[in-house]
N, C-alpha and C. Protein backbone atom coordinates (compact mmCIF):
# COMPACT_ATOMS: atom_id res chain seq x y z
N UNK A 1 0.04 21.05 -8.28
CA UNK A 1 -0.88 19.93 -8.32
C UNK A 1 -1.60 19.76 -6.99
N UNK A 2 -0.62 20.17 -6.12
CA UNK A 2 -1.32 19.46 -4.58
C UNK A 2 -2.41 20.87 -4.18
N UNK A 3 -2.34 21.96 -4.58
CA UNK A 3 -3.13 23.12 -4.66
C UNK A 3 -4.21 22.87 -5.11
N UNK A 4 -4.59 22.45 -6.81
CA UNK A 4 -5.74 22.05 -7.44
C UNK A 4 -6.30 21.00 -6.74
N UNK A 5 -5.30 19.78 -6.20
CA UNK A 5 -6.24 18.91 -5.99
C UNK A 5 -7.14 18.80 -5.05
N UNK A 6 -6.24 19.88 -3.53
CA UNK A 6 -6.97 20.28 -2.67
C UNK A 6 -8.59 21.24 -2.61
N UNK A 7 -8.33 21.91 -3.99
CA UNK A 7 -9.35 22.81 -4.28
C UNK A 7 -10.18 21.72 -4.33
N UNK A 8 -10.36 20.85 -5.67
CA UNK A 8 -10.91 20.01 -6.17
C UNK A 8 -11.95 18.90 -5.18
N UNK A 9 -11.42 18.66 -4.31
CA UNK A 9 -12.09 17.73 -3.60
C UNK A 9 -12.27 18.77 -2.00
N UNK A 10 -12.07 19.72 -2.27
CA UNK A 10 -12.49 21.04 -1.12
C UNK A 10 -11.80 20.42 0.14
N UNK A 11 -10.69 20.25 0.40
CA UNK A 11 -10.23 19.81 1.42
C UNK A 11 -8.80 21.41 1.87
N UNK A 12 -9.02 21.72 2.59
CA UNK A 12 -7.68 22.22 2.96
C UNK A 12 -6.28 22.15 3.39
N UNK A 13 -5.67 22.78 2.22
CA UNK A 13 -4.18 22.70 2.63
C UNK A 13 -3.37 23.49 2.99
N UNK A 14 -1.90 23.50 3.54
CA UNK A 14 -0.97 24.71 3.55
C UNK A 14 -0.28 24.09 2.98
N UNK A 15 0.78 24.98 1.77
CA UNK A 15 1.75 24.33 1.13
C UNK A 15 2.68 24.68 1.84
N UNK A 16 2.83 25.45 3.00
CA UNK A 16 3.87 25.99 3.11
C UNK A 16 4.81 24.33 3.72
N UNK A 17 3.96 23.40 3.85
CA UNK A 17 4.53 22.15 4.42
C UNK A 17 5.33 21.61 3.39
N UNK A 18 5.15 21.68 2.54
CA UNK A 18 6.00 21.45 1.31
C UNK A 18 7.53 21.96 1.87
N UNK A 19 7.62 23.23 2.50
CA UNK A 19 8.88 23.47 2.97
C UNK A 19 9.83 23.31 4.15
N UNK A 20 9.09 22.09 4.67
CA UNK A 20 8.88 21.48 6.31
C UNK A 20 8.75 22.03 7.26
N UNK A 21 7.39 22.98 7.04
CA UNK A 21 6.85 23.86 8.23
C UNK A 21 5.86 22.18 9.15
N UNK A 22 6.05 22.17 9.83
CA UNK A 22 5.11 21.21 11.04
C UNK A 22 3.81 21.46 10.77
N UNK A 23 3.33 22.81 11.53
CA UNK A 23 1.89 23.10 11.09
C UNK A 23 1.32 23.20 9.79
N UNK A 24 2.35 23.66 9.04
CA UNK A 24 1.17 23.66 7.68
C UNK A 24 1.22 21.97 7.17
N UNK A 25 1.81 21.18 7.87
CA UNK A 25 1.86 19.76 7.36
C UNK A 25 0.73 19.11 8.10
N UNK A 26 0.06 19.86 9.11
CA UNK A 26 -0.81 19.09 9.99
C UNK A 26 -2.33 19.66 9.63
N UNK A 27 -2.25 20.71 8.47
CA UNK A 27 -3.49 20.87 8.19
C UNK A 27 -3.89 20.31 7.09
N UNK A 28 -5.18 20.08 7.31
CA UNK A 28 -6.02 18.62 6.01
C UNK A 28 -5.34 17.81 5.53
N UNK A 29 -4.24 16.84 5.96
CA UNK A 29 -3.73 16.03 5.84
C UNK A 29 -3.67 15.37 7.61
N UNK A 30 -4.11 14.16 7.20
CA UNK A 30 -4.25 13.09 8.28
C UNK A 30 -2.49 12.55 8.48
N UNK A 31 -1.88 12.49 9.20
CA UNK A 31 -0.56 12.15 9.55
C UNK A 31 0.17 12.86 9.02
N UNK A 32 -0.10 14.60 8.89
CA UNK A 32 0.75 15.18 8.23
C UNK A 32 2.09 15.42 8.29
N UNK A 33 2.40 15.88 9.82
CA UNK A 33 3.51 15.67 10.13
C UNK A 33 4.42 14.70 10.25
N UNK A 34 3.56 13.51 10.38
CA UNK A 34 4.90 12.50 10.29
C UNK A 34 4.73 12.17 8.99
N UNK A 35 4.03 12.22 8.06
CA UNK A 35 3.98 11.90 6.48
C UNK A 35 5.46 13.20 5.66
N UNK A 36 5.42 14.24 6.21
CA UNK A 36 6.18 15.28 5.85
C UNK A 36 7.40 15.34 6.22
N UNK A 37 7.65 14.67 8.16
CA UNK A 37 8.94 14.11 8.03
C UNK A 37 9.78 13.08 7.69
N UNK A 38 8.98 12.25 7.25
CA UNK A 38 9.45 10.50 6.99
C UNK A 38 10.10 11.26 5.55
N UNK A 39 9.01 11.86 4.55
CA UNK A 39 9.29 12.33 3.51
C UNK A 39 10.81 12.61 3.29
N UNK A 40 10.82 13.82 3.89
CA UNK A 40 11.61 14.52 3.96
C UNK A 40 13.42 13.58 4.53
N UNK A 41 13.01 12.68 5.53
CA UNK A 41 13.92 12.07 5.88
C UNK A 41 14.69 11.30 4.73
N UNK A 42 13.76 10.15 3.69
CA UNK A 42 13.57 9.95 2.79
C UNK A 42 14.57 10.29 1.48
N UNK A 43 14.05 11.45 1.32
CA UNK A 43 14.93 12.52 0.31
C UNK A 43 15.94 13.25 0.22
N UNK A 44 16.12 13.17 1.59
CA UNK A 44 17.67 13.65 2.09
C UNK A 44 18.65 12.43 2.61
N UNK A 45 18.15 11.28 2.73
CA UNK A 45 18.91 10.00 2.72
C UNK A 45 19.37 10.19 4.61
N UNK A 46 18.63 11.32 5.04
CA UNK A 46 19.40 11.82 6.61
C UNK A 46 19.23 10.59 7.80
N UNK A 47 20.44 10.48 8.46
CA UNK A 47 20.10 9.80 9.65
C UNK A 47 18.99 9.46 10.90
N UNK A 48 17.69 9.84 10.33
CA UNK A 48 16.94 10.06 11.02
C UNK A 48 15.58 9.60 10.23
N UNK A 49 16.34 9.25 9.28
CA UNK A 49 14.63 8.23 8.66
C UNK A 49 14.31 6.82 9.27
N UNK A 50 15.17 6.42 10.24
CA UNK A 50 14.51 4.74 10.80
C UNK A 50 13.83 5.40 11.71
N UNK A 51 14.12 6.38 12.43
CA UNK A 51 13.44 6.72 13.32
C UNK A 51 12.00 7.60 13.06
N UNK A 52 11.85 7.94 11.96
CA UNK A 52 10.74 8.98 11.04
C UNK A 52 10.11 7.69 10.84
N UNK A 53 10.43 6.82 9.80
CA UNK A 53 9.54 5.83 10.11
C UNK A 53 9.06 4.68 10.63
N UNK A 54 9.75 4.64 11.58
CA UNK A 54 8.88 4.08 12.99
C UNK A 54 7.81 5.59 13.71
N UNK A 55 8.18 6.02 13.53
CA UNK A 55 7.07 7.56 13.78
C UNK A 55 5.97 7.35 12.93
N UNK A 56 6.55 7.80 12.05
CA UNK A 56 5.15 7.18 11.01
C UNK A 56 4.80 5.90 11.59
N UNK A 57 4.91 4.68 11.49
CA UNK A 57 3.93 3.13 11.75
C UNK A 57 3.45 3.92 12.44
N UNK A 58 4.17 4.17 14.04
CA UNK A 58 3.52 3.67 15.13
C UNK A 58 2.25 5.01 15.13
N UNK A 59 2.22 5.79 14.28
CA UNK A 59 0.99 6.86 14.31
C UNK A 59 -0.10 6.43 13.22
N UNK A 60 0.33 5.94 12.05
CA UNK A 60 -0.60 5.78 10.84
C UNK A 60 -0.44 4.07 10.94
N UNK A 61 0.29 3.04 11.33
CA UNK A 61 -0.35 1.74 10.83
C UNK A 61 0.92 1.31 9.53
N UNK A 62 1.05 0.52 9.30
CA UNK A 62 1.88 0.13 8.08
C UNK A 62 1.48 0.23 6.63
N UNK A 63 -0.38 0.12 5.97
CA UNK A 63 -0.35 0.20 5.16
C UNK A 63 -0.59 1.97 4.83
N UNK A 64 -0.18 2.92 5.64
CA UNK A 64 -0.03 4.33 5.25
C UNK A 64 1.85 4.21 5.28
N UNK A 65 2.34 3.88 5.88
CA UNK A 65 3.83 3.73 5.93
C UNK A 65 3.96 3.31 4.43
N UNK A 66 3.82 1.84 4.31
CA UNK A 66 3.84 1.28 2.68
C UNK A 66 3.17 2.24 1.54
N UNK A 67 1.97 2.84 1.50
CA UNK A 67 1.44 3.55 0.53
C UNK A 67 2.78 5.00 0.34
N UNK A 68 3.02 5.91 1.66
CA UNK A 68 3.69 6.44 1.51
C UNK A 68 5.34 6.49 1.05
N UNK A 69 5.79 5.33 1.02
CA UNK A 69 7.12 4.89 0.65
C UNK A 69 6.63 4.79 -0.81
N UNK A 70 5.61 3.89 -1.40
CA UNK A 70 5.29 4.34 -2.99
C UNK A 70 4.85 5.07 -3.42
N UNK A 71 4.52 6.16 -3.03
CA UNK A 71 4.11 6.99 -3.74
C UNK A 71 5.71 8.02 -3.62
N UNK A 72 6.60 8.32 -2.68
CA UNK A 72 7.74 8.40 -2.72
C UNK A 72 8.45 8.25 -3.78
N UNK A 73 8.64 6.50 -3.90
CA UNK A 73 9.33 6.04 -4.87
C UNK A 73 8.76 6.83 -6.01
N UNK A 74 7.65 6.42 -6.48
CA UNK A 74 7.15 6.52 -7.72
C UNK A 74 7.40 8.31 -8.41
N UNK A 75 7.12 9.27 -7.44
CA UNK A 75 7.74 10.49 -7.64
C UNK A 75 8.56 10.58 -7.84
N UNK A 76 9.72 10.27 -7.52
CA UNK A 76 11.10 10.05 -7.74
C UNK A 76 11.51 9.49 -9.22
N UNK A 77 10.59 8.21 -9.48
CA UNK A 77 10.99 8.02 -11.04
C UNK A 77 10.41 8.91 -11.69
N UNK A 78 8.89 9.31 -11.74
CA UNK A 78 8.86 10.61 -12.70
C UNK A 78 9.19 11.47 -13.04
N UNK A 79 10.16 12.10 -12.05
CA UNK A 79 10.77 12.95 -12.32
C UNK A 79 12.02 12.72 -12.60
N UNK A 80 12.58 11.90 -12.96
CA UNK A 80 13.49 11.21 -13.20
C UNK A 80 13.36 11.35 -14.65
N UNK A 81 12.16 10.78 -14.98
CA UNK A 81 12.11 10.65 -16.60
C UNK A 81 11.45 12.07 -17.33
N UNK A 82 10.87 12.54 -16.29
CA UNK A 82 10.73 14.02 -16.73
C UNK A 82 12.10 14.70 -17.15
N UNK A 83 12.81 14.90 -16.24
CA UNK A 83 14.11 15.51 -16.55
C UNK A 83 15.03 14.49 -17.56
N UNK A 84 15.02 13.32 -17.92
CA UNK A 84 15.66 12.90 -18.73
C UNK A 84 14.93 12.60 -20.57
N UNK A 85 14.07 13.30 -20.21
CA UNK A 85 13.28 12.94 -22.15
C UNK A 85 12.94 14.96 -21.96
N UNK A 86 13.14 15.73 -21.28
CA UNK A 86 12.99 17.21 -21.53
C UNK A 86 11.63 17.41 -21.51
N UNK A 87 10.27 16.80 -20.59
CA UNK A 87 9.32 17.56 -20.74
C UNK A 87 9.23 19.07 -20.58
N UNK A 88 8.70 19.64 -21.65
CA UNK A 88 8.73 21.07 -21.87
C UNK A 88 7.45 21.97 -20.77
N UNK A 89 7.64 22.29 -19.78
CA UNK A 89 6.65 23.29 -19.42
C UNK A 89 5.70 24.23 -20.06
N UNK A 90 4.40 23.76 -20.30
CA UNK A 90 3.40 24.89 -21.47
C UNK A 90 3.33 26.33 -20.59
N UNK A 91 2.83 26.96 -21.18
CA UNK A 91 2.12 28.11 -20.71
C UNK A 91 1.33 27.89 -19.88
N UNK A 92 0.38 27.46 -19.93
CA UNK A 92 -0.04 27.42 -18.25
C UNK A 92 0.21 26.99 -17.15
N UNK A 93 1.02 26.09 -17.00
CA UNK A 93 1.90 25.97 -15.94
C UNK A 93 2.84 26.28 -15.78
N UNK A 94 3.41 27.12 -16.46
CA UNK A 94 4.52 28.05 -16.44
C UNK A 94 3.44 29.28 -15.26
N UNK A 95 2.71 29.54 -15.51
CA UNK A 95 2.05 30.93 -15.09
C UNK A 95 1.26 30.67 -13.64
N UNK A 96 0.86 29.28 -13.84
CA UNK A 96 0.31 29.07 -12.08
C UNK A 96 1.45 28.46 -11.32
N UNK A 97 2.87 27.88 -12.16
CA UNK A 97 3.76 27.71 -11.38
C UNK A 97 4.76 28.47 -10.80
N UNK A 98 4.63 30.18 -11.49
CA UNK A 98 5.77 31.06 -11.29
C UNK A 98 4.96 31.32 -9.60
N UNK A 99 3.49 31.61 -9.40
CA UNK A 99 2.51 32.07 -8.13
C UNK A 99 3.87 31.00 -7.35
N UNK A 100 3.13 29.64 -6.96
CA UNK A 100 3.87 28.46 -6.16
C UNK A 100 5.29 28.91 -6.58
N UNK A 101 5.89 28.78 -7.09
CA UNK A 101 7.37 28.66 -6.99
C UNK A 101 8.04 29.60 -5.83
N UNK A 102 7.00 31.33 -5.89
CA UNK A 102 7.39 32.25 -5.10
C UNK A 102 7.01 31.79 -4.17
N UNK A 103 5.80 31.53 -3.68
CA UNK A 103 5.26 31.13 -2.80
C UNK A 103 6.28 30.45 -1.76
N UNK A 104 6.86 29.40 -2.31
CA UNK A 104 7.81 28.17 -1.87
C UNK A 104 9.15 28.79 -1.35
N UNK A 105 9.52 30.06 -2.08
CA UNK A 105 10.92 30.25 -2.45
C UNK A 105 11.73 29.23 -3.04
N UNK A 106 11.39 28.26 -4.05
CA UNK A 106 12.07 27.34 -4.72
C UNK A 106 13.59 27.60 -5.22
N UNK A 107 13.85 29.61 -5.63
CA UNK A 107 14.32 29.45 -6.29
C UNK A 107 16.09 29.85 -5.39
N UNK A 108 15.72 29.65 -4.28
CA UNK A 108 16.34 29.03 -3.27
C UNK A 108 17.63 28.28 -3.11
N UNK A 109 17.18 27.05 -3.91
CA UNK A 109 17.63 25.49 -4.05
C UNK A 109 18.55 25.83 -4.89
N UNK A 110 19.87 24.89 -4.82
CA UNK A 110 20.86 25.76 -5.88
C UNK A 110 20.37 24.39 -7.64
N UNK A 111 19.81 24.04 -7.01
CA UNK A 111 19.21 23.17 -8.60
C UNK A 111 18.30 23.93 -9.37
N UNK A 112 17.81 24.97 -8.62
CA UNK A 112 16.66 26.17 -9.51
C UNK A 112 18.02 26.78 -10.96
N UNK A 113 19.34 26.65 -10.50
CA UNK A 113 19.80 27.51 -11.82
C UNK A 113 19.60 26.36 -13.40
N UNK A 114 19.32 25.28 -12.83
CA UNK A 114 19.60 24.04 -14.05
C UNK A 114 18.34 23.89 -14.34
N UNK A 115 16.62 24.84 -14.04
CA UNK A 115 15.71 25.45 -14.85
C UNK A 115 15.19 26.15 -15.53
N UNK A 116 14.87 25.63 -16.23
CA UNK A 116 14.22 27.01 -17.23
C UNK A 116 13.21 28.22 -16.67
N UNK A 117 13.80 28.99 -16.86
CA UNK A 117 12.93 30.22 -16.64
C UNK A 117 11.77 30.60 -17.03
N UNK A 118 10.68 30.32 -16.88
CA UNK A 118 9.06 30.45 -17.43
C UNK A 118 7.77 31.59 -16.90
C-alpha cells in the first residue's frame, strides 16, 4: 500500500524503513525517523518509547505525535479484525505482495509460518 500510494501522489519512498533502516525512514517522509522509531517503540511495547516520543513532540509538534499514535492504533485494530473474520488474499495482491514480502524479508518473522502461502 505504502508503495502505490507513494507512486500515486509521486512522492518518494524507501521501504526498506519498514525494516528500521534510519535512512530509508528519512526519505519522503517528513519526521521519518522519529515517526519510524516511536513506531516501532510502540509495537514492541520496548523501554524506550517515552523517550521515542518525546523525540517525536519535540521534532514534529504534538498534533503529528497524536495523528501518529492513531493511525498506530487504528492499524492495529484492522488487522486485528483482518486476522479474526479470515480476509482472504485475491490474486493480485498475492502477486504484488510476494515482490514486497521478498523485498522486506518478512518471511523472517516467526509469525510468517501462521500465513498463507500466495
Amino acid at each position: 500500500m505504502l508503495r502505490v500510494s507513494a507512486l500515486y501522489n509521486e512522492t518518494e519512498v524507501d521501504l526498506r524503513a519498514v525494516n528500521g533502516d534510519a535512512k530509508g525512514a528519512a526519505v519522503g517522509v517528513e519526521f521519518g525517523p522519529e515517526l519510524m522509531l516511536f513506531a516501532e517503540s510502540l509495537a514492541s511495547r520496548d523501554e524506550d518509547l517515552e523517550r521515542r516520543r518525546q523525540a517525536l513532540l519535540n521534532a514534529a509538534g504534538p498534533a503529528v505525535l497524536v495523528d501518529a499514535a492513531g493511525v498506530a492504533a487504528n492499524f492495529q485494530r484492522m488487522v486485528r479484525i483482518a486476522d479474526a473474520i479470515g480476509i482472504p488474499v485475491d490474486d493480485r495482491s498475492g502477486e504484488m505482495g510476494r515482490h514486497v514480502r521478498a523485498e522486506l524479508d518478512l518471511e523472517r518473522f516467526p509469525s510468517a509460518a501462521n500465513s498463507v502461502s500466495v
